[in-house]
Protein backbone atom coordinates (compact mmCIF):
# COMPACT_ATOMS: atom_id res chain seq x y z
CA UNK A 1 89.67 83.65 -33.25
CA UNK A 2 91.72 83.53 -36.33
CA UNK A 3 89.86 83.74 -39.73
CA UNK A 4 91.08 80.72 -41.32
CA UNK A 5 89.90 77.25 -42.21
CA UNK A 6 87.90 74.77 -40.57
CA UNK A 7 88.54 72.63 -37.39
CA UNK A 8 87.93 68.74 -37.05
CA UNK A 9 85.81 69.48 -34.18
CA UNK A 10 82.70 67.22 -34.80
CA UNK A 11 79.82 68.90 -35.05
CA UNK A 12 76.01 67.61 -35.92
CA UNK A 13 75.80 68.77 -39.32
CA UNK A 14 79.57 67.53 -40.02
CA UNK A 15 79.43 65.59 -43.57
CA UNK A 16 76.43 67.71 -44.55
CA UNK A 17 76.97 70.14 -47.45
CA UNK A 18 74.82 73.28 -48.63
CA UNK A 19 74.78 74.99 -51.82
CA UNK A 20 73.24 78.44 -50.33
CA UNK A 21 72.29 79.99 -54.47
CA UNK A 22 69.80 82.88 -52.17
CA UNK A 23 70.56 86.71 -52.03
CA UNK A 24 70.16 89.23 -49.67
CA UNK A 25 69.32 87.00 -45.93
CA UNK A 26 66.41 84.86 -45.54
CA UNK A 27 67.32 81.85 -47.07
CA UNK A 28 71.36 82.60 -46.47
CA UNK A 29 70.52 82.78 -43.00
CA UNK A 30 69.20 79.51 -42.85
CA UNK A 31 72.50 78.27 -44.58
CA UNK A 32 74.38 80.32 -42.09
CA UNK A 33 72.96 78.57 -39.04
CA UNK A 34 73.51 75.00 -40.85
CA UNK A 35 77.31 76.07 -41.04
CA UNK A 36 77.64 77.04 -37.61
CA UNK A 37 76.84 73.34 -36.84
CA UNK A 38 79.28 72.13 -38.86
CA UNK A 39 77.96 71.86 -42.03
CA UNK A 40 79.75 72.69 -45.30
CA UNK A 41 78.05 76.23 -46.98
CA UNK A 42 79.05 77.02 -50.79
CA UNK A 43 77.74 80.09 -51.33
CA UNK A 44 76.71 80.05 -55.12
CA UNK A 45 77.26 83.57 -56.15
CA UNK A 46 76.84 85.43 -59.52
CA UNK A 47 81.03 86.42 -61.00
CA UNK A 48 79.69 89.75 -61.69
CA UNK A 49 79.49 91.42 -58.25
CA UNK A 50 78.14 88.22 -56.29
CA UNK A 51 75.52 88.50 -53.76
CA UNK A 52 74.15 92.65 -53.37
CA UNK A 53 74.53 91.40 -49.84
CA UNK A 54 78.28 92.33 -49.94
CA UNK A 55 77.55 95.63 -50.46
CA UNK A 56 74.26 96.11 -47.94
CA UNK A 57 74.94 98.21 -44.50
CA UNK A 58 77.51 99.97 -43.64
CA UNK A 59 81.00 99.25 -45.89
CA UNK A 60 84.72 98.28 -45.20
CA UNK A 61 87.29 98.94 -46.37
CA UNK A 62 86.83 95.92 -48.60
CA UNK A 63 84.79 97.33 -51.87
CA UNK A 64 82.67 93.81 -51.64
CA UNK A 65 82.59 93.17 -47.67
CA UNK A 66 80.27 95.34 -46.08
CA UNK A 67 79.82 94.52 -41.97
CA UNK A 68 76.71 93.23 -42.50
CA UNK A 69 77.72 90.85 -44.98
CA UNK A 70 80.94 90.06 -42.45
CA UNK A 71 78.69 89.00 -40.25
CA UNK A 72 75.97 87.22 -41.62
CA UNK A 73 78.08 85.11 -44.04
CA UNK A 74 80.06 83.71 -41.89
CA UNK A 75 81.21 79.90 -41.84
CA UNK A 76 80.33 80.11 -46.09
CA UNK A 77 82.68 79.39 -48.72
CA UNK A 78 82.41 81.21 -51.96
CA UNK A 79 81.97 79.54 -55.58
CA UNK A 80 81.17 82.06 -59.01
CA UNK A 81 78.57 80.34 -61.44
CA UNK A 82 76.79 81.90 -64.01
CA UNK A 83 73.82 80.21 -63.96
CA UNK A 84 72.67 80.99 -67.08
CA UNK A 85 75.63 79.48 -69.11
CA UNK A 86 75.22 76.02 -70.02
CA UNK A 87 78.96 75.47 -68.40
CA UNK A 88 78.61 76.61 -65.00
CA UNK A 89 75.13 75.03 -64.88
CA UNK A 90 76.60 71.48 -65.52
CA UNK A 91 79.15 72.53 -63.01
CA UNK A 92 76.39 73.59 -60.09
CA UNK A 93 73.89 70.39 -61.51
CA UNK A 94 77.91 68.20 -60.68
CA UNK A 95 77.94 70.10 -57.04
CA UNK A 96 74.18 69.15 -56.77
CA UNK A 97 74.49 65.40 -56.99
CA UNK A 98 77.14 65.65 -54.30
CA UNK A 99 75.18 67.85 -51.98
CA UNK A 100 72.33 67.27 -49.82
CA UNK A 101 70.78 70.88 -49.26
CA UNK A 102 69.90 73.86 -51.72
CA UNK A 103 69.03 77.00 -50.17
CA UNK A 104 67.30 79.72 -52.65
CA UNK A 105 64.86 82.83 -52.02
CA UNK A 106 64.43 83.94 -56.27
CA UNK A 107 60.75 85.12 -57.03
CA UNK A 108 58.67 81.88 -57.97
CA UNK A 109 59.69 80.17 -61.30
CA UNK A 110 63.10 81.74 -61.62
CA UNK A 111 64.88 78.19 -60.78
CA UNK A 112 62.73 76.93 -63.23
CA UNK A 113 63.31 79.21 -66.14
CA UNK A 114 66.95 78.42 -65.82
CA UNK A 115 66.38 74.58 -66.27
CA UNK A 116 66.52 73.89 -62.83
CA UNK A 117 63.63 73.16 -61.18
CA UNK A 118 63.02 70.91 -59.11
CA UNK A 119 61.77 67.66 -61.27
CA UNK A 120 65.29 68.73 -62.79
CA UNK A 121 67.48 68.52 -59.03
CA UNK A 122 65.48 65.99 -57.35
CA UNK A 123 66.51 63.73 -60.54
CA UNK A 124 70.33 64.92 -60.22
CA UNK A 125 69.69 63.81 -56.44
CA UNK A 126 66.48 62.15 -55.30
CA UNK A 127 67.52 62.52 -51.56
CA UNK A 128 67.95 66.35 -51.90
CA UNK A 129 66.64 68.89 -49.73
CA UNK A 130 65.46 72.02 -51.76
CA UNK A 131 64.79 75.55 -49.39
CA UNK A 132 62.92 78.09 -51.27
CA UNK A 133 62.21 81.16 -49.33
CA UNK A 134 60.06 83.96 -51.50
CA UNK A 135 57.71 87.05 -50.30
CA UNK A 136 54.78 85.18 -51.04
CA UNK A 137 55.42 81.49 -51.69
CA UNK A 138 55.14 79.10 -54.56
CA UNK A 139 51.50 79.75 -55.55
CA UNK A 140 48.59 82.13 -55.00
CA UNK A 141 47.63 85.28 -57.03
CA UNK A 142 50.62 86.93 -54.93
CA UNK A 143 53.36 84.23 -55.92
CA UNK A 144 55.06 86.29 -58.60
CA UNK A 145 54.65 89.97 -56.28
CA UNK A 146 58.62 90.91 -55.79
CA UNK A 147 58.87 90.71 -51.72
CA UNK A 148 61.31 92.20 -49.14
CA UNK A 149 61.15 91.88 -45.35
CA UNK A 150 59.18 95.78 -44.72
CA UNK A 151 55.97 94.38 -47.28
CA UNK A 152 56.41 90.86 -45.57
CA UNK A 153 55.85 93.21 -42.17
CA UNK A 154 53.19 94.86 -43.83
CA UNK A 155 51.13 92.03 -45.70
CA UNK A 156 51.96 89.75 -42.60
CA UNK A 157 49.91 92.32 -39.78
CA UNK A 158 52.47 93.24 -37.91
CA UNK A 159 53.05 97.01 -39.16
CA UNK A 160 49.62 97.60 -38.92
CA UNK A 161 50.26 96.83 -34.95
CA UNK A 162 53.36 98.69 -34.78
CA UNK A 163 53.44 102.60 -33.63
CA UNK A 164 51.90 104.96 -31.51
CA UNK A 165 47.61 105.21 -30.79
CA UNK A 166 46.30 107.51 -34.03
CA UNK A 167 50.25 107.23 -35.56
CA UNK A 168 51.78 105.90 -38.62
CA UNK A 169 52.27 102.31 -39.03
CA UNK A 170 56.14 101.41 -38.72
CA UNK A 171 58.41 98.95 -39.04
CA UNK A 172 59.52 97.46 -35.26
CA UNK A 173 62.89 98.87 -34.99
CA UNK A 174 62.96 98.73 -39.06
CA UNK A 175 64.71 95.50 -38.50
CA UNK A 176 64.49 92.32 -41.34
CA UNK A 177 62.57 90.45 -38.64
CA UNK A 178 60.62 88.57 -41.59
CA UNK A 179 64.18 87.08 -43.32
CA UNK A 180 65.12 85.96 -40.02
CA UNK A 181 62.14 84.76 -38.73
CA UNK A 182 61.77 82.99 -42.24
CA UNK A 183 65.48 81.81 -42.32
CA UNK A 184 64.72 80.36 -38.55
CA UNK A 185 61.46 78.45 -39.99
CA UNK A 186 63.50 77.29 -42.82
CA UNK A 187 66.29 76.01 -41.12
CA UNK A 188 64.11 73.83 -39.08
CA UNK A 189 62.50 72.48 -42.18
CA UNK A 190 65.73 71.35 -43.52
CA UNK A 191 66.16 69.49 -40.24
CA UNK A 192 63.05 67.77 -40.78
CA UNK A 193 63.31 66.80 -44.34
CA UNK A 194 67.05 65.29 -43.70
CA UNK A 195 65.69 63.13 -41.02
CA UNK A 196 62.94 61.81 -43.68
CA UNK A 197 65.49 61.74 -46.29
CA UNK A 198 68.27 59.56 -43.68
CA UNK A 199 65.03 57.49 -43.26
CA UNK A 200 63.70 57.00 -46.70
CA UNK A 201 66.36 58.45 -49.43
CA UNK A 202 63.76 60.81 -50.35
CA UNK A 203 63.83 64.63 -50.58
CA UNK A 204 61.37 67.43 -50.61
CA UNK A 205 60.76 71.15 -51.36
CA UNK A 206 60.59 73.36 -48.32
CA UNK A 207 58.36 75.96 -49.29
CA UNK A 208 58.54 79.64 -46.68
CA UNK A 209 57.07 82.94 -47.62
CA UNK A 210 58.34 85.81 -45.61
CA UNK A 211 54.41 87.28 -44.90
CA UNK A 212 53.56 83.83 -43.19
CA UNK A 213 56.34 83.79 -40.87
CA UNK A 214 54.94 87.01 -39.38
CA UNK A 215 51.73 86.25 -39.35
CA UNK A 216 52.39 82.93 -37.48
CA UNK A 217 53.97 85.37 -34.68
CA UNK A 218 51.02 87.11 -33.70
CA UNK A 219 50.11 85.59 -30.96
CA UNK A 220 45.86 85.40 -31.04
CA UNK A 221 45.40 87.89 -33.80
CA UNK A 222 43.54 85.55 -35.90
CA UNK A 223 41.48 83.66 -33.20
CA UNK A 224 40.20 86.80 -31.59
CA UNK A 225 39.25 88.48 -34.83
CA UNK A 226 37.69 85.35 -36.18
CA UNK A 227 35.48 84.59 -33.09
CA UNK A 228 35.02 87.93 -31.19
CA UNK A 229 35.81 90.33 -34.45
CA UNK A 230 38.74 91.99 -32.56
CA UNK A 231 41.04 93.74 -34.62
CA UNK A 232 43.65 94.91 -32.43
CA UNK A 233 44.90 98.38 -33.74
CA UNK A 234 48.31 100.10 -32.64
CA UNK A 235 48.76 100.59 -28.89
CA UNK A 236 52.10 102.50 -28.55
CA UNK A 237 54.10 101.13 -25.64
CA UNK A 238 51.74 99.14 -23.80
CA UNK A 239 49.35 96.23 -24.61
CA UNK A 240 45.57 95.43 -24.79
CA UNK A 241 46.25 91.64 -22.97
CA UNK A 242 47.97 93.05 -20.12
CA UNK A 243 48.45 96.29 -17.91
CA UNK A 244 50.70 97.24 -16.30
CA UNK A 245 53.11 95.95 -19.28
CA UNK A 246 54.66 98.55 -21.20
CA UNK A 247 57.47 100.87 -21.43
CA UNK A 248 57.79 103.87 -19.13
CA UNK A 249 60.67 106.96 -18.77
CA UNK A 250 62.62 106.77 -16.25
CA UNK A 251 64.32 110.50 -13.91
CA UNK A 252 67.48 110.49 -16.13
CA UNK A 253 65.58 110.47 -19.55
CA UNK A 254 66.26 106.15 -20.17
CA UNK A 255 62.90 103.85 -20.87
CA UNK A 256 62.22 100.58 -19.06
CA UNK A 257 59.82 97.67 -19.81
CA UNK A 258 57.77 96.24 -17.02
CA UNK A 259 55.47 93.76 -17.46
CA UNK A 260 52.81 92.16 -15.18
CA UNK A 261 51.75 89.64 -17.57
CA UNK A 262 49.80 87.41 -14.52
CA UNK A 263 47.29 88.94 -11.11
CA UNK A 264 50.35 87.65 -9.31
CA UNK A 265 53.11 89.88 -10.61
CA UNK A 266 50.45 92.79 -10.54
CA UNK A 267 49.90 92.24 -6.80
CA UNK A 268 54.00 92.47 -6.21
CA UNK A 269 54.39 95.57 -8.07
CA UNK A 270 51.75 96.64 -5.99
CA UNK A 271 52.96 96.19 -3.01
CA UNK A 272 56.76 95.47 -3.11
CA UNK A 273 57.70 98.21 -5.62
CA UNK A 274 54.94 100.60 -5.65
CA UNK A 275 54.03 100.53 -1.76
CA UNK A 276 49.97 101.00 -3.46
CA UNK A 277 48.76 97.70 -1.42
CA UNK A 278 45.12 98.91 -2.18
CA UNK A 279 45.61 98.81 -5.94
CA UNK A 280 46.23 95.32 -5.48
CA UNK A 281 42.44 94.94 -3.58
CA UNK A 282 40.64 97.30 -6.07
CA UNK A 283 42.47 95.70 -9.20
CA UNK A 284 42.33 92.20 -9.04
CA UNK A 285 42.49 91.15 -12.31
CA UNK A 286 44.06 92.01 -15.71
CA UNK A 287 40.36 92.76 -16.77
CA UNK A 288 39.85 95.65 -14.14
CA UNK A 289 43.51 96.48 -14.60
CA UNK A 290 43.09 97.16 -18.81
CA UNK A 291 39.91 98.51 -18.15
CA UNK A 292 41.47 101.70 -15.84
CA UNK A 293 44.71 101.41 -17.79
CA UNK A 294 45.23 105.48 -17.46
CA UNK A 295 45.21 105.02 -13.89
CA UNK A 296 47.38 101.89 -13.33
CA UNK A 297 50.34 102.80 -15.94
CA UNK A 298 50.08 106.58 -14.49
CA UNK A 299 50.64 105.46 -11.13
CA UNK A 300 53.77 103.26 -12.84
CA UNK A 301 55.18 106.06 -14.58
CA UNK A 302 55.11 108.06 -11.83
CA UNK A 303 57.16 105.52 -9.90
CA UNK A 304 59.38 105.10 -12.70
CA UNK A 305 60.00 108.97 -13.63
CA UNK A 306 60.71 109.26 -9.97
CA UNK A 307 63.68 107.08 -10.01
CA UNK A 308 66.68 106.65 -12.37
CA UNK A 309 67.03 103.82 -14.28
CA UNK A 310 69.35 101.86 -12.54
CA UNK A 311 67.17 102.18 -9.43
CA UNK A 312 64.01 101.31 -11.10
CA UNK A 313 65.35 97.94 -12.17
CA UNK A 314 66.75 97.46 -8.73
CA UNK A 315 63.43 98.02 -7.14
CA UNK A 316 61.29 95.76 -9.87
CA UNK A 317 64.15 92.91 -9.34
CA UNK A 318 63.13 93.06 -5.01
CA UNK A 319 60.21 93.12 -5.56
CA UNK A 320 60.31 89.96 -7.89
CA UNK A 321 58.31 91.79 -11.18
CA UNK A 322 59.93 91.38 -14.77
CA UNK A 323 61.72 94.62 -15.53
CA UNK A 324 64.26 95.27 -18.19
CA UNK A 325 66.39 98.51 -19.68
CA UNK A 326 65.40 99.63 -23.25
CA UNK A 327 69.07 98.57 -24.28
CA UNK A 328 71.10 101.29 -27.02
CA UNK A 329 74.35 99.14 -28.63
CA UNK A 330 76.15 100.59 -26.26
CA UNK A 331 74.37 99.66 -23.44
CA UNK A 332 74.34 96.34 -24.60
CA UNK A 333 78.44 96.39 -25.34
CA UNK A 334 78.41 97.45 -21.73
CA UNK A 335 75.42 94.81 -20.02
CA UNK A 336 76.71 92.30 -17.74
CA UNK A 337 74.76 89.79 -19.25
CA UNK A 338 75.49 89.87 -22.87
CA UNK A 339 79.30 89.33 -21.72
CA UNK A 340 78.40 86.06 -19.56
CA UNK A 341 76.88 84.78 -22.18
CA UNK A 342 78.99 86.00 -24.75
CA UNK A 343 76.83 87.22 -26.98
CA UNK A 344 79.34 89.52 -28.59
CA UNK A 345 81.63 87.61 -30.47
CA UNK A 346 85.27 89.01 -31.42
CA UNK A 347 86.79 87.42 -34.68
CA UNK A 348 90.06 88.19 -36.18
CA UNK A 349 89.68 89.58 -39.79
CA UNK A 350 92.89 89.37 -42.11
CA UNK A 351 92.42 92.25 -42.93
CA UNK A 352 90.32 94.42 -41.26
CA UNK A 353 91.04 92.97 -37.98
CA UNK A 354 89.08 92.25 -35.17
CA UNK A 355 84.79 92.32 -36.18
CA UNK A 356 82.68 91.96 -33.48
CA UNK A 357 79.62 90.27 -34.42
CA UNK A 358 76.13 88.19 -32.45
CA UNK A 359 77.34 85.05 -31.31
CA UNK A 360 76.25 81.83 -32.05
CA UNK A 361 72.18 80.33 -31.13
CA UNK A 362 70.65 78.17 -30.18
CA UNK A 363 73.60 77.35 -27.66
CA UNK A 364 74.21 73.48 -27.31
CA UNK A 365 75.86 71.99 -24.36
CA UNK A 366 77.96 68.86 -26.12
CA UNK A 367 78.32 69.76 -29.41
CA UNK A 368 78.36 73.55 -29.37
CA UNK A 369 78.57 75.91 -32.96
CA UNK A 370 81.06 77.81 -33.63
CA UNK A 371 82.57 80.88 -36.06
CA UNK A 372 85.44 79.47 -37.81
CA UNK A 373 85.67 82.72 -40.62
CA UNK A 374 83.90 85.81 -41.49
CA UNK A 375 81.76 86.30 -44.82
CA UNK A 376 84.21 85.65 -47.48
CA UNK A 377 86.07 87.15 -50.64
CA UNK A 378 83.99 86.62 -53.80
CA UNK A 379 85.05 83.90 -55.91
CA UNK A 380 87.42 82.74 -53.01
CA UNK A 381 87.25 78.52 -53.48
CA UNK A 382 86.49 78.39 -57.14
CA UNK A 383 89.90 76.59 -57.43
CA UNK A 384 89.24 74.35 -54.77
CA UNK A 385 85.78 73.80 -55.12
CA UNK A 386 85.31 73.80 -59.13
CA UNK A 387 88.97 72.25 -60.01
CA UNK A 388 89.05 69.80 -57.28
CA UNK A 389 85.42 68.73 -56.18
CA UNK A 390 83.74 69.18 -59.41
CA UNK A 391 86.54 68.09 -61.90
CA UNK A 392 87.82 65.61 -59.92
CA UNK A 393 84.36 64.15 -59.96
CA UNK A 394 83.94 64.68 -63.73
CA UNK A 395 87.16 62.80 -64.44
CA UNK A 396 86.18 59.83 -62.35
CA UNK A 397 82.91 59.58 -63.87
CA UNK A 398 84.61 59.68 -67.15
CA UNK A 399 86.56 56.31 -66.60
């Protein structure tokens, strides 16, 4: 796939444009997953050194395209506005009123401080859509806390769950799972507020903070502490709901997961893969199962240490139980599955050549997404954005 302009090819969001002003990825990631469904992404970005995300991960040879930034701003355009000069704000408030989305993830009050607020857009454009994405949200005594993805972890509960019995807490795979989780949430809520907006030429503020997204993924955390007063602490590679269901070594030094989340699956591990028929009669239930845990995910990780890895998942696949390798990258540029389904999409840079990067999701049968360029040069559609959108605009307004 050549990096290079757009196709016709209709997609759902066709005709539906996004001014993406965020940083870093929460909020830009909800832009990004607009563009891949066709809608048009200017990425607002500061003429002084644009967007930090440029320069996050591991660099190019580009001095303001690092692979991270290749990757997840892709499908954007890029426009430089100082927002703080009275010029380039009547240029972004003219790009506004011809938009129908604003994506932005500044601490609290920041939009507002510069005169643009949202009593200020919503009268540029009453049907606008406005995304704000923050650690903490619009109010609350937290609202004006700075806020990354690792305190969003932390604040949210999940890093207090994450790590070995007696451990540190840590960060699961010290991934951004909160800015993508966040930028998932707030791409649905653009969906929503368009359709109300289509329907009533009225938009709204979308309103995500990066702790709330993780809390809202864990599961019955808050039920079973607010009714029982369960507070789950770390459990290492297994799980207090379920046993076994866990990760175990394998002969040639590679981890699986298994996991017998149902009495069912526990009583074909039982007997299909581990040939222990009587653990099936004298552990019935997850209850008995979690209450002997030592004894049920020994007898597992004896199996599995017995076997090689490849052999392990061949035995749990017979025998009908959900198994799975702890994937490396390079397992995964080498799994079967990931090619069928082409999760590792290969796009032609101009200059750096070929970048492989995650393909697009969700996956839609008629009108599919697509990557139609790689994050791009800073400043790289000022001319045809700012002369010919904006100006052109300006000079029809003026007669």
């Amino acid at each position: 796939m050549k990096d290079g302009p757009r196709t016709a090819a209709a997609k759902p969001l066709q005709g539906t444009r996004v001014l993406d002003l965020a940083t870093f990825l929460a909020a830009p990631f909800a832009a990004t997953i607009l563009g891949e469904f066709g809608a048009e992404v200017i990425k607002i970005e500061h003429p002084e050194g644009g967007d930090p995300m440029r320069r996050f991960g591991t660099p190019t040879d580009l001095s303001d395209a690092s692979l991270a930034w290749l990757s997840e701003a892709r499908n954007k355009r890029s426009v430089t506005l100082d927002l703080k000069s009275e010029a380039d704000v009547r240029q972004f408030k003219e790009l506004v009123r011809r938009s129908d989305i604003v994506c932005e993830n500044f601490r609290p009050g920041t939009l507002e401080r510069w005169g643009l607020g949202w009593d200020v857009l919503s009268q540029l454009n009453p049907a606008l859509v406005l995304l704000r994405i923050s650690g903490y949200g619009q109010d609350g005594p937290y609202r004006n806390r700075p806020g990354f993805a690792r305190t969003a972890h932390a604040v949210g509960g999940l890093t207090h769950l994450a790590g070995m019995p007696g451990g540190p807490p840590v960060t699961p795979g010290s991934t951004s799972l909160a800015d993508y989780i966040s930028g998932l949430y707030g791409a649905v809520g653009v969906l929503l507020a368009l359709r109300i907006a289509e329907k009533t030429g009225k938009g709204q503020v979308i309103d995500i903070a990066l702790f709330e997204s993780i809390f809202r993924v864990l599961d019955e955390l808050a039920p079973a502490y607010a009714k029982f007063g369960i507070q789950r602490e770390r459990e290492g590679v297994g799980t207090r709901n379920a046993c076994p269901h866990g990760h175990f070594p394998c002969a040639d030094g590679k981890w699986v997961a298994i996991a017998c989340t149902s009495d069912r699956i526990w009583v074909r591990m039982a007997e299909n893969v581990l040939d222990r028929s009587e653990l099936a009669a004298s552990h019935p239930t997850t209850a008995s199962r979690v209450a002997d845990r030592k004894v049920i995910d020994g007898v597992v990780e004896s199996f599995t240490r017995s076997l090689p890895l490849v052999d392990v998942v061949d035995r749990c696949e017979q025998g009908d139980v959900p198994c799975g390798a702890v994937n490396t990258i390079e397992d995964i540029f080498n799994d079967p599955q990931f090619a069928a389904r082409e999760m590792l999409k290969k796009v032609l840079h101009n200059t750096l050549g070929e970048i492989v990067i995650p393909n697009v999701l969700p996956r839609l049968s008629e009108t599919p997404g697509e990557i139609l360029s790689l994050g791009p040069e800073l400043g790289r559609d000022n001319t045809d954005v700012l002369d010919n959108l904006v100006n052109d605009e300006n000079e029809i307004r003026r007669k």
